[in-house]
C-alpha atoms as a PDB file:
ATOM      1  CA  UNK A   1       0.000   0.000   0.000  1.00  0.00           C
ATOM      2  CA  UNK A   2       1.599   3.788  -1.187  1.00  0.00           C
ATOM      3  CA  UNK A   3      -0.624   6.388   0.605  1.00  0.00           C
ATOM      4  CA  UNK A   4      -0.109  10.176  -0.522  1.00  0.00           C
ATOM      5  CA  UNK A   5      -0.105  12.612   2.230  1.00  0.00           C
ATOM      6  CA  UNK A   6      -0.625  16.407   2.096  1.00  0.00           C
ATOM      7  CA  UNK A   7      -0.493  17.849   5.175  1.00  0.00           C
ATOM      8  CA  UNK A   8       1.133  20.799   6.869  1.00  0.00           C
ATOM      9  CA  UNK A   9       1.930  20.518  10.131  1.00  0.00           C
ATOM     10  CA  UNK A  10       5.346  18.734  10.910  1.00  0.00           C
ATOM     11  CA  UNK A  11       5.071  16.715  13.964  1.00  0.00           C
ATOM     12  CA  UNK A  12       1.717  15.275  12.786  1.00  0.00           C
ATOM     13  CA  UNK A  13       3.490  14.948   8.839  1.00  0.00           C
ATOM     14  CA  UNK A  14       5.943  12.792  10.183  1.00  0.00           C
ATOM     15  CA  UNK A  15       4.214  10.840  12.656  1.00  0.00           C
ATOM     16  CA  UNK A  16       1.836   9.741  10.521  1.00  0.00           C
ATOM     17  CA  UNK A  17       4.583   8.394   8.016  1.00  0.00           C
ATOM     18  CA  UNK A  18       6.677   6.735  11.125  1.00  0.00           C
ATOM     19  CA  UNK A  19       2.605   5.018  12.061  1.00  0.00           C
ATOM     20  CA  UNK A  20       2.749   3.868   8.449  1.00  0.00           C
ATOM     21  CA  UNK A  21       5.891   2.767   8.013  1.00  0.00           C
ATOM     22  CA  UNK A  22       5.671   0.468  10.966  1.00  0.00           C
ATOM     23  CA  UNK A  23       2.305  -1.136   9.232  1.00  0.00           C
ATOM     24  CA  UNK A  24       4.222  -2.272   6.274  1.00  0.00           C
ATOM     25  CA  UNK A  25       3.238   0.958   4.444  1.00  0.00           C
ATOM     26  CA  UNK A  26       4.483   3.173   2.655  1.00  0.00           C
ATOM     27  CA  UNK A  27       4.050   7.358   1.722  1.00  0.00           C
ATOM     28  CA  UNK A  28       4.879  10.595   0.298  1.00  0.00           C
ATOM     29  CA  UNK A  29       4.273  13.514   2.094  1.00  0.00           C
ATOM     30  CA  UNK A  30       3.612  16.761   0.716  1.00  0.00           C
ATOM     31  CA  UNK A  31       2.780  20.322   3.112  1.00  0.00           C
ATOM     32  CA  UNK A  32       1.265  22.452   0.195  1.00  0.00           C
ATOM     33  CA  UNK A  33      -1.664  22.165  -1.649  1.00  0.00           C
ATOM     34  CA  UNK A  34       0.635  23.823  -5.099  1.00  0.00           C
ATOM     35  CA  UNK A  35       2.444  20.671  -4.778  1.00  0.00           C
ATOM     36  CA  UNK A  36      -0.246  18.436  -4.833  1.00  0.00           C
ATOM     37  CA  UNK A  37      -0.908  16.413  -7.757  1.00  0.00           C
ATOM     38  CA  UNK A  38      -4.024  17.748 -10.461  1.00  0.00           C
ATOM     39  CA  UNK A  39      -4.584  14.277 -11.018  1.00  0.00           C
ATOM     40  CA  UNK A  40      -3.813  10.802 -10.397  1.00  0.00           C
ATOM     41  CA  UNK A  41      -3.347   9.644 -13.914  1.00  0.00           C
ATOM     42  CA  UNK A  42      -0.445   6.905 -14.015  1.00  0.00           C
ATOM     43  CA  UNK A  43       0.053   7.439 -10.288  1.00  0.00           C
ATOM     44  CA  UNK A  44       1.053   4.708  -7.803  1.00  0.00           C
ATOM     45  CA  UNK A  45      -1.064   5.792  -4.865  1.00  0.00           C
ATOM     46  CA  UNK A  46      -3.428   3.736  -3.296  1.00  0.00           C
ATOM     47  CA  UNK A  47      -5.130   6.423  -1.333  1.00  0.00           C
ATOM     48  CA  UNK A  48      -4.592  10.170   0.387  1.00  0.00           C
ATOM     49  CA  UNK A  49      -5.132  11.772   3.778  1.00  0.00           C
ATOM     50  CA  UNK A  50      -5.924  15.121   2.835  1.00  0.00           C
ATOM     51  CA  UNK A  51      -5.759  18.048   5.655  1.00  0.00           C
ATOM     52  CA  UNK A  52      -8.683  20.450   4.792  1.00  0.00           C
ATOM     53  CA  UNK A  53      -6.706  23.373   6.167  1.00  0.00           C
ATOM     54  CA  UNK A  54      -2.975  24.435   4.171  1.00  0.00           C
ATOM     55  CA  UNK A  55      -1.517  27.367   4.241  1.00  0.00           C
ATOM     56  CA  UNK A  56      -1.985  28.249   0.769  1.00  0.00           C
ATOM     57  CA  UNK A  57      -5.382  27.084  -0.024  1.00  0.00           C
ATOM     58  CA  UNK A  58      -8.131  24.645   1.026  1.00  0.00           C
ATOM     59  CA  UNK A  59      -8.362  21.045   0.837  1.00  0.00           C
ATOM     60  CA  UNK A  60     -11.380  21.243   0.084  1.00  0.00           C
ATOM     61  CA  UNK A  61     -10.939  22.765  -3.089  1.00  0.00           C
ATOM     62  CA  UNK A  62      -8.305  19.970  -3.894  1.00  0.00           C
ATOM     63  CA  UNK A  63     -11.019  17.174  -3.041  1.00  0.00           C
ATOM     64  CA  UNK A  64     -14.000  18.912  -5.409  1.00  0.00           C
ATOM     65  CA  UNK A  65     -10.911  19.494  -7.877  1.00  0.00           C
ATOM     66  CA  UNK A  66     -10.295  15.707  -8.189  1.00  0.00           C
ATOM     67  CA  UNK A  67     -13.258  14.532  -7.817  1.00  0.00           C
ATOM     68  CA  UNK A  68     -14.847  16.835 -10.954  1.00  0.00           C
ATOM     69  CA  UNK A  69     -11.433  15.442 -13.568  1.00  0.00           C
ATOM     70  CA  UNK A  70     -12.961  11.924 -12.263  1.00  0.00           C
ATOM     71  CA  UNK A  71     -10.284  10.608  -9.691  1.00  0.00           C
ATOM     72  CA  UNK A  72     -11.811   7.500  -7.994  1.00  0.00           C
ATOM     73  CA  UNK A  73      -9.134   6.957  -5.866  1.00  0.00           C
ATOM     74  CA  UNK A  74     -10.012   6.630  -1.873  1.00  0.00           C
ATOM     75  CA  UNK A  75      -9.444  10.231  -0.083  1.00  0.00           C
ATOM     76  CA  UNK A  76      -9.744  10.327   3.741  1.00  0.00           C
ATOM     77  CA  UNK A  77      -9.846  13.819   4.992  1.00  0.00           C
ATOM     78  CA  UNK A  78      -8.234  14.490   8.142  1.00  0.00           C
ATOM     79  CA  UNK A  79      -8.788  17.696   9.780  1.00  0.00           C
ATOM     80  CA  UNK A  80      -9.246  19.909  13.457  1.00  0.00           C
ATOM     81  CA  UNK A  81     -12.395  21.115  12.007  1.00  0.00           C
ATOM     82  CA  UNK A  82     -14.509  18.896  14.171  1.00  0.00           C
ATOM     83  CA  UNK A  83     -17.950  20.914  13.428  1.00  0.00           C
ATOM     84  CA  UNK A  84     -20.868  18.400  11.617  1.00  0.00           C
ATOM     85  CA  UNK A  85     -21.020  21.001   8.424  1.00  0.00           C
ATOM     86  CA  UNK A  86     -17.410  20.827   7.958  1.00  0.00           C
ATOM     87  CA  UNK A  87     -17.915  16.987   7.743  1.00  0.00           C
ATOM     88  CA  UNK A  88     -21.083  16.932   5.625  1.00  0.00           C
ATOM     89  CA  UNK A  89     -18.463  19.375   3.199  1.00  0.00           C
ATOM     90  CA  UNK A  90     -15.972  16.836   3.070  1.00  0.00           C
ATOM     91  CA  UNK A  91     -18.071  13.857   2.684  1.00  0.00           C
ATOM     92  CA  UNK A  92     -20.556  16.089  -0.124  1.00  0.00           C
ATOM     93  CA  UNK A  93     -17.590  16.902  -1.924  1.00  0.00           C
ATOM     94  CA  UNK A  94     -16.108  13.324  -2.684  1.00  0.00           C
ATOM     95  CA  UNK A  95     -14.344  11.931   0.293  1.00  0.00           C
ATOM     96  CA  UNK A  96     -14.732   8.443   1.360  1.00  0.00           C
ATOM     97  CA  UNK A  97     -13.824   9.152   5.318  1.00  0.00           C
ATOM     98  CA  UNK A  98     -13.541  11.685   7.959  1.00  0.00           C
ATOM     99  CA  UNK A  99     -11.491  11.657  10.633  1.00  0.00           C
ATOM    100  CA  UNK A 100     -11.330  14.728  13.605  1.00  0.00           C
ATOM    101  CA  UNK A 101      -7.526  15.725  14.987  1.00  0.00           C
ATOM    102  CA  UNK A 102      -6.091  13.938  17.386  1.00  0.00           C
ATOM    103  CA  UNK A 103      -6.917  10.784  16.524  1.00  0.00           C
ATOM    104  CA  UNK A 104      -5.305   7.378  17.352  1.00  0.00           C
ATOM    105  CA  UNK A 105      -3.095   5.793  14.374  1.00  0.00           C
ATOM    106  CA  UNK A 106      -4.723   2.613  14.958  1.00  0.00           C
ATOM    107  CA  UNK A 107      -7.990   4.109  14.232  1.00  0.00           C
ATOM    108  CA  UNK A 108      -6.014   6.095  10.679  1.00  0.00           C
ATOM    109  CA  UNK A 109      -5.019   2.296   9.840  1.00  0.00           C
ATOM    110  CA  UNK A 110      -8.032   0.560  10.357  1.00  0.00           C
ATOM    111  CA  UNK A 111      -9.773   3.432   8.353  1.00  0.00           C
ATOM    112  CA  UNK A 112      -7.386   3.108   5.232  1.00  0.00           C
ATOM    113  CA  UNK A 113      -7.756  -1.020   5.279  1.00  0.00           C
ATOM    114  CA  UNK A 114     -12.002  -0.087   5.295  1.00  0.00           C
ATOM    115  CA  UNK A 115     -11.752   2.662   2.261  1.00  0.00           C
ATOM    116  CA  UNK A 116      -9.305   0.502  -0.006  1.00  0.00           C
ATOM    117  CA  UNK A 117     -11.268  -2.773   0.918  1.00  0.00           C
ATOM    118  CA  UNK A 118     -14.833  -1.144  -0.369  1.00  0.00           C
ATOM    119  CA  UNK A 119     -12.719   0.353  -3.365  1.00  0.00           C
ATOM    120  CA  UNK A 120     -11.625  -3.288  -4.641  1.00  0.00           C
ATOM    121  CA  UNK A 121     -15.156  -4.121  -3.828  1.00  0.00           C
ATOM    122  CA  UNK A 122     -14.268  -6.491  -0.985  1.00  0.00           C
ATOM    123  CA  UNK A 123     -16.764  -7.375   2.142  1.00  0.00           C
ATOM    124  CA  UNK A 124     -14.013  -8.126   4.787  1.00  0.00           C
ATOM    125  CA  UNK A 125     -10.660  -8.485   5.374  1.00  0.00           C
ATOM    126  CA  UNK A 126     -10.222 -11.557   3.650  1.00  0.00           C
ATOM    127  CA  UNK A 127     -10.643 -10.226  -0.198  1.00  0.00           C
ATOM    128  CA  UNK A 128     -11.902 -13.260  -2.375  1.00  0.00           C
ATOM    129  CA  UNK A 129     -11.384 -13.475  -6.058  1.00  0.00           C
ATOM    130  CA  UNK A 130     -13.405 -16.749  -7.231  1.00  0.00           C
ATOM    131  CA  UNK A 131     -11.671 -19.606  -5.326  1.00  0.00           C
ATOM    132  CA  UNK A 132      -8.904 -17.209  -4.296  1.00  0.00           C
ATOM    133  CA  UNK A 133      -8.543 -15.839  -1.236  1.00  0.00           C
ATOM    134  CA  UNK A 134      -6.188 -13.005  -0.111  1.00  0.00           C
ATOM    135  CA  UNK A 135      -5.490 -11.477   3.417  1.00  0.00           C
ATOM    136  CA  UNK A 136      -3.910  -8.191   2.551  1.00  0.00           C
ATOM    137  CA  UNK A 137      -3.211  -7.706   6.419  1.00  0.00           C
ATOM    138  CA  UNK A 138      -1.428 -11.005   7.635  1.00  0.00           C
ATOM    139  CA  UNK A 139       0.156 -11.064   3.986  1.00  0.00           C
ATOM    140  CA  UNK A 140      -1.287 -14.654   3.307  1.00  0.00           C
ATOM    141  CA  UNK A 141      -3.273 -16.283   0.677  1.00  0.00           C
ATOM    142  CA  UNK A 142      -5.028 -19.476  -0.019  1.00  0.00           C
ATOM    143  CA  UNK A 143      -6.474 -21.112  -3.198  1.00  0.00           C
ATOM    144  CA  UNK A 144      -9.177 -23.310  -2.585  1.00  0.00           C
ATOM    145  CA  UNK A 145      -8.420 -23.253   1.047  1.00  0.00           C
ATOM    146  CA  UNK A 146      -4.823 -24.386   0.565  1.00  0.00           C
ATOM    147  CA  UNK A 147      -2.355 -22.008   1.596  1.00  0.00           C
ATOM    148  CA  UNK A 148      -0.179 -20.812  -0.936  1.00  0.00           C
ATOM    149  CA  UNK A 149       3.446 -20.135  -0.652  1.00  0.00           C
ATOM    150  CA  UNK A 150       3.849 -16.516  -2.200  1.00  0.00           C
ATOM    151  CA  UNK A 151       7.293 -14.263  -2.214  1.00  0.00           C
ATOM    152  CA  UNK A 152       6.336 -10.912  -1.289  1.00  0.00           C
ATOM    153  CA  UNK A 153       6.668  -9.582  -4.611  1.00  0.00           C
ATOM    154  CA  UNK A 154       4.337 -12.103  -5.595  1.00  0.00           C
ATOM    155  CA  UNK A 155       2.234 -11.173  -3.328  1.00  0.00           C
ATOM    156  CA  UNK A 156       2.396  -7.691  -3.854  1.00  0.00           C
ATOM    157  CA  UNK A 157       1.584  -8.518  -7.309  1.00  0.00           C
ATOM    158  CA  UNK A 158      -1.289 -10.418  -6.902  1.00  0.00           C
ATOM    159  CA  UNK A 159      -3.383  -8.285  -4.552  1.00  0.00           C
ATOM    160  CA  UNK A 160      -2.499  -4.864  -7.368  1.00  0.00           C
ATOM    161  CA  UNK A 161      -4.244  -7.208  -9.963  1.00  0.00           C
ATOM    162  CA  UNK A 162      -6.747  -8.121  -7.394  1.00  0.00           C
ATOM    163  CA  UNK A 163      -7.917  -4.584  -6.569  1.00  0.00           C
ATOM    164  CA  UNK A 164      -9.219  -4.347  -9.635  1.00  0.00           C
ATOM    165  CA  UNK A 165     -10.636  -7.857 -10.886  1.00  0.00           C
ATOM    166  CA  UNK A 166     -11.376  -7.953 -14.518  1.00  0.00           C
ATOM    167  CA  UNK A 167      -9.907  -4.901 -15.393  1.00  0.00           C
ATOM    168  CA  UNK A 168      -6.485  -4.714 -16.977  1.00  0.00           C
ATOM    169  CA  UNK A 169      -3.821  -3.137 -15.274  1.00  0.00           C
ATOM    170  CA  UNK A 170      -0.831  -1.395 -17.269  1.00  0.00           C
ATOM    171  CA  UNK A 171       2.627  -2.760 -17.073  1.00  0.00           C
ATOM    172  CA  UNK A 172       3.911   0.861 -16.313  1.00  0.00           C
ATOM    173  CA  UNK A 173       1.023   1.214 -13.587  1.00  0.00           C
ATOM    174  CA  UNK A 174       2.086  -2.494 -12.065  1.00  0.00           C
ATOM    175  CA  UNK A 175       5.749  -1.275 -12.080  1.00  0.00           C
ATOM    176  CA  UNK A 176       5.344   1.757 -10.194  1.00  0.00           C
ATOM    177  CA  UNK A 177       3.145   0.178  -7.370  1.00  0.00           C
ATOM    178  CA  UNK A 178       5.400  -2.052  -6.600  1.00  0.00           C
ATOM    179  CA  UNK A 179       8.031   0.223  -6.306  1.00  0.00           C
ATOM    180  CA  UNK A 180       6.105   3.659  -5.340  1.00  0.00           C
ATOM    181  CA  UNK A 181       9.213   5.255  -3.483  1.00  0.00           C
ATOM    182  CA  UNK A 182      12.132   3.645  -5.734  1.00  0.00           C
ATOM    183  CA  UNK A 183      12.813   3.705  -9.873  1.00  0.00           C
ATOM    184  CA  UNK A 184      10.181   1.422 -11.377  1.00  0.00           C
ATOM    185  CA  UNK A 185      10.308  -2.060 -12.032  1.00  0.00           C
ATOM    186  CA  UNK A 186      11.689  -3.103 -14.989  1.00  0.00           C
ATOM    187  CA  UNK A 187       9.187  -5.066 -17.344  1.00  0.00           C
ATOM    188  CA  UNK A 188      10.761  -7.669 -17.882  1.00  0.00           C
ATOM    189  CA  UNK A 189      10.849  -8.503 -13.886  1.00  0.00           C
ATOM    190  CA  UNK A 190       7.343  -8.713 -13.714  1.00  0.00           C
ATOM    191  CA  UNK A 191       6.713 -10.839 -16.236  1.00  0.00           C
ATOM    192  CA  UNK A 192       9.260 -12.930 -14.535  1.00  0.00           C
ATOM    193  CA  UNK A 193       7.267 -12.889 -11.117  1.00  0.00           C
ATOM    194  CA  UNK A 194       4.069 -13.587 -12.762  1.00  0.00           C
ATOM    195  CA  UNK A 195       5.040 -16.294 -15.165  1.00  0.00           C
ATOM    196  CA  UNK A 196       6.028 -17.797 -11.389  1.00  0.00           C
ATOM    197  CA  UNK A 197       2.566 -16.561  -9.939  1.00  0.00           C
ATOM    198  CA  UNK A 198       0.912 -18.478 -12.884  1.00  0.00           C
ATOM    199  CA  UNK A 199       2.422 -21.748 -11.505  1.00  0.00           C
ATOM    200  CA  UNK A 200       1.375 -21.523  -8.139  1.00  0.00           C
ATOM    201  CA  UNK A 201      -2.495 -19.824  -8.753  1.00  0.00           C
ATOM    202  CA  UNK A 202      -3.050 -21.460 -12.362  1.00  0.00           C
ATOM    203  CA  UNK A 203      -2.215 -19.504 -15.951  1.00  0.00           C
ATOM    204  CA  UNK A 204      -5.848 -19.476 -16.396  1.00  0.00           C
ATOM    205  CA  UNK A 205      -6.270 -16.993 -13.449  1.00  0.00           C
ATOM    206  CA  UNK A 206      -3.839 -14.190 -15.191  1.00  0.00           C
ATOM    207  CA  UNK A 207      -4.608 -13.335 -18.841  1.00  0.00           C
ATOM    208  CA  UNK A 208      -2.210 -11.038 -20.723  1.00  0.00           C
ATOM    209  CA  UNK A 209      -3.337  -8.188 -22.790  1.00  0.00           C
ATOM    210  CA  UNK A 210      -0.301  -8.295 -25.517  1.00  0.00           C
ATOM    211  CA  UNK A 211       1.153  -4.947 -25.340  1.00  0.00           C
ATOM    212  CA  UNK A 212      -1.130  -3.648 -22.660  1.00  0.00           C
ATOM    213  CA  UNK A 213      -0.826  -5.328 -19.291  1.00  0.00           C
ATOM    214  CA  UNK A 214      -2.362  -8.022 -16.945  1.00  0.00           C
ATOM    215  CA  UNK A 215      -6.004  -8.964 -15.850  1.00  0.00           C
ATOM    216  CA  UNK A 216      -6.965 -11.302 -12.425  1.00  0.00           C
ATOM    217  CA  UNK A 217      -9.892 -13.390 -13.920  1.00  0.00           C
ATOM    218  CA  UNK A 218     -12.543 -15.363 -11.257  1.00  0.00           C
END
């Protein structure tokens, strides 16, 4: 998971990154809304925490912004603004959570494990893809109840296609996400990792698009 983070206040900037970190996740963390992205197009991240207040300019503004050019990705607003209107604003003007300063990490974690669950469509914490069944938090997943052996890459691999089940994903999308904070993988890597995820899940479950990229089938 590669969460985006644009908020300006230092302590809270880098604790959330350190609370992240030590979940096995990873960010980028930006204090400005003029150095926020105008769209997500190609992007690697999986999800933002968006303050509604920055010193030059609203986050609100930002979040009706992304959500008019059509950005789907999962936004959770965090903000001191703990009034119910400036939550219906949030909420009214495309995010997908709200959460009131201070919170508890454990609470921001839980939250971002909800938001990207609904957004691959998923009822609980064990996503299921046909006969496939993937535990994005315990890193573990099982075919047909048998427990699979995966590397992490693999693994990695699996649950991008996954997030998105019958749609296919770009090479050049796959190869940032799994490396968001490093150069990209090279393509010829990840076919490598999922000619060797075809072996263990079955070829029929991945179906190349020639020239294109890779689909998760049921």
């Amino acid at each position: 998971m590669h969460i985006l983070i644009i908020e300006d206040d230092l302590a809270l900037g880098s604790a959330l990154q350190q609370a992240l970190k030590q979940e096995g996740i990873s960010s980028e963390w930006l204090r400005r809304a003029a150095d926020a992205p105008h769209s997500f197009a190609g992007e690697g991240w999986d999800c933002v925490l968006l303050d509604l207040t920055l010193p030059d300019g609203s986050g609100l503004t930002l979040l009706r912004h992304w959500r008019h050019r059509g950005c789907l990705i999962p936004i959770i607003v965090i903000t001191a603004q703990s009034a119910l209107a400036d939550r219906l604003a949030g909420l009214d003007s495309g995010a997908d959570d709200f959460l009131v300063k201070p919170f508890a990490t454990s609470e921001l974690i839980s939250r971002l494990r909800a938001v990207l669950r609904r957004y691959a469509q998923q009822a609980s914490e064990v996503w299921t893809v046909g006969d496939l069944q993937l535990e994005p938090k315990g890193y573990r997943a099982r075919l047909q109840n048998t427990e699979l052996h995966l590397s992490p890459r693999e693994f990695h691999l699996v649950l991008e296609l996954a997030r998105e089940p019958g749609v296919v994903i770009p090479k050049g999308v796959l190869a940032q996400r799994l490396e968001p904070l490093g150069e990209a993988l090279d393509f010829g890597a990840i076919e490598v990792h999922i000619s060797n995820l075809r072996r263990k899940i079955g070829a029929q479950r991945i179906r190349t698009v020639r020239g294109v990229g890779y689909m998760l089938t049921a």
